[in-house]
Protein backbone atom coordinates (compact mmCIF):
# COMPACT_ATOMS: atom_id res chain seq x y z
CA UNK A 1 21.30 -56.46 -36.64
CA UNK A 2 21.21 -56.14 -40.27
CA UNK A 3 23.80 -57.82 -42.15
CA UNK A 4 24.08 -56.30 -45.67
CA UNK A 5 26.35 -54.32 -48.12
CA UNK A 6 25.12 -51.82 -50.91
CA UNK A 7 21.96 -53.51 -51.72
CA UNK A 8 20.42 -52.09 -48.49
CA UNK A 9 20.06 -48.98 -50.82
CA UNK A 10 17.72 -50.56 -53.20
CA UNK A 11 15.71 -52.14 -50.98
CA UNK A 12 14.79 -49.41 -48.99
CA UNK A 13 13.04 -47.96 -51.78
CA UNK A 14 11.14 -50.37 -53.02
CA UNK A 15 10.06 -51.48 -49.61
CA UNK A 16 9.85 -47.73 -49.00
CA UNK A 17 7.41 -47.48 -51.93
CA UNK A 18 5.09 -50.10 -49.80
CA UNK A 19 5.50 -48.29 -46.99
CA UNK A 20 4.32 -45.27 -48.16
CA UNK A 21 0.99 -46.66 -49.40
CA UNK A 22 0.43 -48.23 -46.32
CA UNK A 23 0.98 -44.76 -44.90
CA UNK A 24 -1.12 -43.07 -47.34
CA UNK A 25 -4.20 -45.63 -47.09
CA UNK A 26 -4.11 -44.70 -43.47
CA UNK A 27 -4.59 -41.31 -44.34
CA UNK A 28 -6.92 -41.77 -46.61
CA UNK A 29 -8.84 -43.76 -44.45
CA UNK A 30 -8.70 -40.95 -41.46
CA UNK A 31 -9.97 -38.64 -44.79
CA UNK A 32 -6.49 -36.66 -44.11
CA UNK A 33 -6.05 -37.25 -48.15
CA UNK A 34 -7.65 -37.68 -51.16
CA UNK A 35 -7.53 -39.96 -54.03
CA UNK A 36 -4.95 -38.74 -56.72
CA UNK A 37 -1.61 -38.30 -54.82
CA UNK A 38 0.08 -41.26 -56.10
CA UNK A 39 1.27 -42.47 -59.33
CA UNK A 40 3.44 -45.11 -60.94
CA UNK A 41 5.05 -47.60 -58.66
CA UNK A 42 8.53 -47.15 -57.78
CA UNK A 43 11.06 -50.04 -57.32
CA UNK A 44 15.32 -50.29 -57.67
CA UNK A 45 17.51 -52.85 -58.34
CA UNK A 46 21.09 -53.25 -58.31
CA UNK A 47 22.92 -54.60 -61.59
CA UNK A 48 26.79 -55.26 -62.29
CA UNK A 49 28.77 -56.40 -65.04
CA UNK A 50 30.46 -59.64 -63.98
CA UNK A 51 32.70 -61.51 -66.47
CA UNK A 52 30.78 -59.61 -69.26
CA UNK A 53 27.63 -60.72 -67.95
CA UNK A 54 25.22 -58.34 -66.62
CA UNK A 55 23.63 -59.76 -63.23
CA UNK A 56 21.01 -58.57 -60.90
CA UNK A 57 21.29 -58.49 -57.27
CA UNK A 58 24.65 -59.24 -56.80
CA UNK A 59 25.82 -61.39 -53.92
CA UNK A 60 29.33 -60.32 -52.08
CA UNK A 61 31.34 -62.13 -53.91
CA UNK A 62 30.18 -61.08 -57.33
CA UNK A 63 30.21 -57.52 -56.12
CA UNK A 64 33.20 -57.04 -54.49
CA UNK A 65 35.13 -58.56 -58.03
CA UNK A 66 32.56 -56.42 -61.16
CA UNK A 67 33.56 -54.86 -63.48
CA UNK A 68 31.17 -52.15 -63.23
CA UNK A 69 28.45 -51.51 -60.28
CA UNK A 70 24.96 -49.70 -61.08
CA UNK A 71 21.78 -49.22 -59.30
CA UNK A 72 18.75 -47.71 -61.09
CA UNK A 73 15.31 -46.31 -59.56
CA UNK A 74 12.82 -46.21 -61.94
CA UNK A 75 9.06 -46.63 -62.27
CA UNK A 76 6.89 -49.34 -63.34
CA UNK A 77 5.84 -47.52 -66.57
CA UNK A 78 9.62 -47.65 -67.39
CA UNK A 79 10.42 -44.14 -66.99
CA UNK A 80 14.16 -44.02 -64.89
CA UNK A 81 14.34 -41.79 -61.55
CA UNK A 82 18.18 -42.30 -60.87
CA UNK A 83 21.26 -44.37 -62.54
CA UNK A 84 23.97 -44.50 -60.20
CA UNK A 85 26.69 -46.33 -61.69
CA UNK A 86 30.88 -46.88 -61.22
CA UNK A 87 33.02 -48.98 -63.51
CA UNK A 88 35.20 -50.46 -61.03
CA UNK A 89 38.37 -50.76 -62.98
CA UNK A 90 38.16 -49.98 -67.41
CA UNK A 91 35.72 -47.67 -68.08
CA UNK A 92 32.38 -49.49 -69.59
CA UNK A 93 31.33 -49.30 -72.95
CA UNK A 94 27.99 -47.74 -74.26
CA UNK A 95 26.76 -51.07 -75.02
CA UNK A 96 27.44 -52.66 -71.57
CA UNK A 97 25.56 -49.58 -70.08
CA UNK A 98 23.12 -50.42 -71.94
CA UNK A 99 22.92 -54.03 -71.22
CA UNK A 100 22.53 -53.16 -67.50
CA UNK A 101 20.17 -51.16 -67.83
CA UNK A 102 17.74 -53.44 -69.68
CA UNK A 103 18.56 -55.73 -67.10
CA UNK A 104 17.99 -53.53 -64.34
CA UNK A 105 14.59 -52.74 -65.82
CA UNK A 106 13.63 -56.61 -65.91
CA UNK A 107 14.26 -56.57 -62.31
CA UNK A 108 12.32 -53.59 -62.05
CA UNK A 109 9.41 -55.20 -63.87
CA UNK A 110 10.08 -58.28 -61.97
CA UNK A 111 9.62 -56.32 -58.26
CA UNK A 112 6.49 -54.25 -59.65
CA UNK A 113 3.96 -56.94 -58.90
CA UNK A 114 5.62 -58.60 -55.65
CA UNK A 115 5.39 -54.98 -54.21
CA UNK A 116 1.61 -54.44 -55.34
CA UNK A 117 0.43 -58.11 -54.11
CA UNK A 118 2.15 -56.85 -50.91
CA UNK A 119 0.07 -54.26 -50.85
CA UNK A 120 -2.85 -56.19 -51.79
CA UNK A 121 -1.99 -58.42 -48.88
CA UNK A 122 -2.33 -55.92 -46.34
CA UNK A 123 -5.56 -54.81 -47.54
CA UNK A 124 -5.30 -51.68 -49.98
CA UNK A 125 -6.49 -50.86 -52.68
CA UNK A 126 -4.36 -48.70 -54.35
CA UNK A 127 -7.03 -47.15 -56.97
CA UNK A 128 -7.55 -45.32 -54.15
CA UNK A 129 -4.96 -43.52 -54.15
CA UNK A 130 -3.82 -43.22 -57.39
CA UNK A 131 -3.47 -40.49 -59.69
């Protein structure tokens, strides 16, 4: 049984992302695929403005009391897929978007490498299959 609340969401993509080179190596392997139909890594990360702090991967109890809830997709050159993001009570200013956003991207750039040593764990190499 899983026992989690809206963080599910961004965890199934990035362990979605190492999934799907797993998948494709497998592929590649049965020569099904050739090299070039992958790009940038893709991770997401939830943020949320709690006492006018922005804070990554909020626990239950910081999430159920924020200010304002985000999650971002995005890729490991930077470039954002999706910003999904509620301000739970006052509306947020430009500069706390901001602010979780940045942070959201330093969790980004923090899951980048744990995904790709994953990967590199179960015996990929994603050159591969890279673009």
């Amino acid at each position: 049984m899983l026992d989690a609340d809206g963080g599910t969401r961004t965890t199934s993509v990035t362990g979605g992302y190492v999934a799907l080179v797993l998948a494709l190596d497998l592929l590649r392997k049965k020569g099904s695929l050739h090299p070039g139909v992958l790009r940038d890594p893709v991770a997401a990360t939830s943020v949320g403005l709690v006492s006018g702090s922005a804070l990554l991967d909020l626990c239950y109890a910081e999430d159920s009391t924020c200010q304002v809830d985000l999650n971002l997709v995005a890729t490991s050159a930077g470039d954002i897929i999706e910003v999904q993001g509620t301000a739970e009570g006052a509306p947020m200013t430009r500069a706390e978007h901001d602010m979780l956003l940045e942070r959201g991207m330093h969790g980004i750039r923090t899951l980048v490498p744990l995904q790709l040593a994953a990967i590199e764990q179960a015996g990929v190499d994603i050159a591969r299959l890279r673009a």
